[in-house]
Protein backbone atom coordinates (compact mmCIF):
# COMPACT_ATOMS: atom_id res chain seq x y z
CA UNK A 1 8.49 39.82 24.49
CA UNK A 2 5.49 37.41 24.93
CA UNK A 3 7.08 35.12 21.86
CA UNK A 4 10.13 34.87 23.61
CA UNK A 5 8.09 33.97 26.69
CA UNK A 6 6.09 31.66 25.42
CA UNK A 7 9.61 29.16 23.90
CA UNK A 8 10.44 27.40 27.30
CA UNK A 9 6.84 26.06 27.53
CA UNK A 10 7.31 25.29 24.11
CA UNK A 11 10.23 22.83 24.90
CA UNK A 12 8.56 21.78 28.24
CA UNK A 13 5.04 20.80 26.12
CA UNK A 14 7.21 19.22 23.40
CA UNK A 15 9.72 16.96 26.00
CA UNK A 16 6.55 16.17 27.83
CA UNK A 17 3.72 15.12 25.15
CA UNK A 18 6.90 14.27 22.02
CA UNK A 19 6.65 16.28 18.57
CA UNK A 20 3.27 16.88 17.61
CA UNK A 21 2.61 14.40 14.31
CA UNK A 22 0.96 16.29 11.39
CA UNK A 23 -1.85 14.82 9.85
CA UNK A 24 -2.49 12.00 11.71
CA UNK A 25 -5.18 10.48 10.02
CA UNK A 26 -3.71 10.97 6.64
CA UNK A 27 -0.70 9.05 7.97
CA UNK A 28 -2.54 6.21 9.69
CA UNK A 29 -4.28 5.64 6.05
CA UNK A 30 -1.65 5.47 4.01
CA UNK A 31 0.60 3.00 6.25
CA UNK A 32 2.70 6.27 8.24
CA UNK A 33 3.00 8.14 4.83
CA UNK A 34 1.54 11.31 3.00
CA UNK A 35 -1.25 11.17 0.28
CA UNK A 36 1.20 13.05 -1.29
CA UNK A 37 3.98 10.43 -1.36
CA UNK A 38 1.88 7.50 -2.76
CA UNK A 39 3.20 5.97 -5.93
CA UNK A 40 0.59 3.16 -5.83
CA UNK A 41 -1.43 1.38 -3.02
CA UNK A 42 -3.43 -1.82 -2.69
CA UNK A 43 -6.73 -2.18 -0.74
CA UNK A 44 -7.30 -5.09 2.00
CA UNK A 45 -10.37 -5.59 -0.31
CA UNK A 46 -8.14 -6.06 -3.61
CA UNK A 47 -5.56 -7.84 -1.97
CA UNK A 48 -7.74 -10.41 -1.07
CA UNK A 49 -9.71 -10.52 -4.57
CA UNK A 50 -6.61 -10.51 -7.01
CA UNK A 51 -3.18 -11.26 -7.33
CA UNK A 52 -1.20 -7.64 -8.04
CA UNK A 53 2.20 -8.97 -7.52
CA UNK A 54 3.29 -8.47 -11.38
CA UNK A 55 1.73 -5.05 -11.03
CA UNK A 56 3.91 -4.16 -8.09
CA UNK A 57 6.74 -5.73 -10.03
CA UNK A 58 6.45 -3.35 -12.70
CA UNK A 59 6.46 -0.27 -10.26
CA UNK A 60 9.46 -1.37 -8.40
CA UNK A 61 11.55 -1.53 -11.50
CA UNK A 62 9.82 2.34 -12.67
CA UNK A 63 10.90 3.57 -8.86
CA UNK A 64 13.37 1.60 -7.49
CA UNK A 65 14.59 4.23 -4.74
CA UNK A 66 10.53 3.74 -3.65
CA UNK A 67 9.69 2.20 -0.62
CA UNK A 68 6.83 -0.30 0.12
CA UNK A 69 4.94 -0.03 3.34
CA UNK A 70 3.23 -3.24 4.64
CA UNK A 71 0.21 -3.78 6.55
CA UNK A 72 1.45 -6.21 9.01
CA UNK A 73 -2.36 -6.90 10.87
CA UNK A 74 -3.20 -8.85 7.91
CA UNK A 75 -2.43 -13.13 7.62
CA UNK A 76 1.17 -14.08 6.02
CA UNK A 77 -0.93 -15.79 2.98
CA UNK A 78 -2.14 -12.49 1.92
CA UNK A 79 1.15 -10.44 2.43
CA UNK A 80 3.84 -13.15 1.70
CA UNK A 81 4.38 -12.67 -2.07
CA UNK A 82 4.79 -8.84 -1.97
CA UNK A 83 7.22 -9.34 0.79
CA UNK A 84 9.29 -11.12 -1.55
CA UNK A 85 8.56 -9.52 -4.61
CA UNK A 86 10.16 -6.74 -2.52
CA UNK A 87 13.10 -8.83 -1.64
CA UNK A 88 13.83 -10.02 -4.87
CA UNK A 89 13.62 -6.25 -6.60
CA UNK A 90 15.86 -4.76 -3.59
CA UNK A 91 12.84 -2.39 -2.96
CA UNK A 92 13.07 -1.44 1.00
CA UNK A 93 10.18 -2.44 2.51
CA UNK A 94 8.85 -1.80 6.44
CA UNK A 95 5.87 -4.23 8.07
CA UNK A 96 3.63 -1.92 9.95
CA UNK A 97 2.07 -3.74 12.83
CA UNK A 98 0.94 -1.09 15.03
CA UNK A 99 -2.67 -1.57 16.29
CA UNK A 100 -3.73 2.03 14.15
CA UNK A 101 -3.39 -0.15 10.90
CA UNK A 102 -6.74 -1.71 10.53
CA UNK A 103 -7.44 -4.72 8.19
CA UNK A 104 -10.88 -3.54 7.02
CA UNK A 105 -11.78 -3.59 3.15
CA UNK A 106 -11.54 0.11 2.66
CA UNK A 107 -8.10 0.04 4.78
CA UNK A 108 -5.08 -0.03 2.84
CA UNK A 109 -2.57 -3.10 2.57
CA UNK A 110 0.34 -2.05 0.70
CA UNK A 111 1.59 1.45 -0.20
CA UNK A 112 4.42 2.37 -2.63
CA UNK A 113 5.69 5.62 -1.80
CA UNK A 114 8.54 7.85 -2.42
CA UNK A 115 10.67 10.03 0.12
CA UNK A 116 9.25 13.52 -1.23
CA UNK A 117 6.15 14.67 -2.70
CA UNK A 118 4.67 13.18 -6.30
CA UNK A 119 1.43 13.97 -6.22
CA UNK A 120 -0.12 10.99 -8.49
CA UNK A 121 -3.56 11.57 -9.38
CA UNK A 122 -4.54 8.15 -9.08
CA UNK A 123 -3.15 5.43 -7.01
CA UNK A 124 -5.10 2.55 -7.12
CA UNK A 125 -3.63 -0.17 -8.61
CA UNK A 126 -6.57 -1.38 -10.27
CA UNK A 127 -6.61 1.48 -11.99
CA UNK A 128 -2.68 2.33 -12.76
CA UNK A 129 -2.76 -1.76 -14.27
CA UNK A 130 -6.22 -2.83 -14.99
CA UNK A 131 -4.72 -5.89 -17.41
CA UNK A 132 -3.00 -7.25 -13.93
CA UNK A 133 -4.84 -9.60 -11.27
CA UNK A 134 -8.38 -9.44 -12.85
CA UNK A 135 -10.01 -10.78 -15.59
CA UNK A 136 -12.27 -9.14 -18.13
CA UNK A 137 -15.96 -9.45 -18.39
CA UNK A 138 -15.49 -11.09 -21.77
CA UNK A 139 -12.91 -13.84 -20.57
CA UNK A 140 -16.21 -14.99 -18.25
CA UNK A 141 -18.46 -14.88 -21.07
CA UNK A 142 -16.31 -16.48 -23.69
CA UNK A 143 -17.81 -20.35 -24.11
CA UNK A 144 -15.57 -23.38 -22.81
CA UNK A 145 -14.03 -25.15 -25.33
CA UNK A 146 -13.56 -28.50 -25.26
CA UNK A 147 -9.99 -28.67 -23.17
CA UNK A 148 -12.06 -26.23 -20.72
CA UNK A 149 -14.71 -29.14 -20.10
CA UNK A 150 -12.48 -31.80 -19.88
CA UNK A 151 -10.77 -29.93 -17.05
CA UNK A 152 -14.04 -29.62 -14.86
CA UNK A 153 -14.46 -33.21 -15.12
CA UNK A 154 -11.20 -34.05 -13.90
């Protein structure tokens, strides 16, 4: 009998205060998704540092039913060419502006995620890609050649 009881406040608590969300923090870091979802995801930090749009290019044409989840808090510059990589690939794609989404480093910009669960061990980009938007330690190192100097005097 007390289950029974205990439904109509139930509905009353629910009507009043909405569904309860589960695991809000997890959602709030991953753009309104589950850890569990995440295909790939970009830092604020990396977006800002390197170009991934090739990377992302590559993942919308492995998961095209994927959507992309946009942090909408950060500047146009920074977001522009993933919102139309997106376009051009068909790949749905929602701007999250809500004031939860922060813009610091360790905050995420863009997540690719699926409708169910897929578990992927790793999903940073830098990782999943390293050859795209960075350059290797030896590229820095390598001498100029001669077109290379000519260029910084220009």
């Amino acid at each position: 009998m007390a289950e029974t009881d205990k439904q109509p406040v139930d509905r009353i608590e629910t009507a009043i205060h909405g569904t309860p969300k589960l695991h809000p923090d997890e959602q709030r870091k991953y753009l309104g998704t589950f850890r569990e979802r995440v295909e790939v995801a970009v830092t604020v930090a990396q977006i800002k540092q390197a170009d991934y749009v090739d990377a992302l290019t590559q993942a919308f044409a492995a998961h095209p039913d994927n959507q992309l989840f946009i942090n909408g808090n950060l500047e146009q510059d920074l977001i522009g060419p993933y919102i139309k990589a997106a376009s051009h690939a068909n790949i749905k794609f929602t701007i999250k502006t809500d004031d939860i989404y922060r813009t610091a480093d360790d905050n995420y910009a863009l997540v690719f995620t699926a409708a169910t669960a897929i578990n992927q061990d790793d999903i940073d980009i830098a990782y999943r890609y390293p050859a795209q938007g960075t350059s290797t330690d030896e590229d820095d190192n390598k001498p100029a050649g001669l077109l290379d100097k000519f260029k910084k005097l220009l």
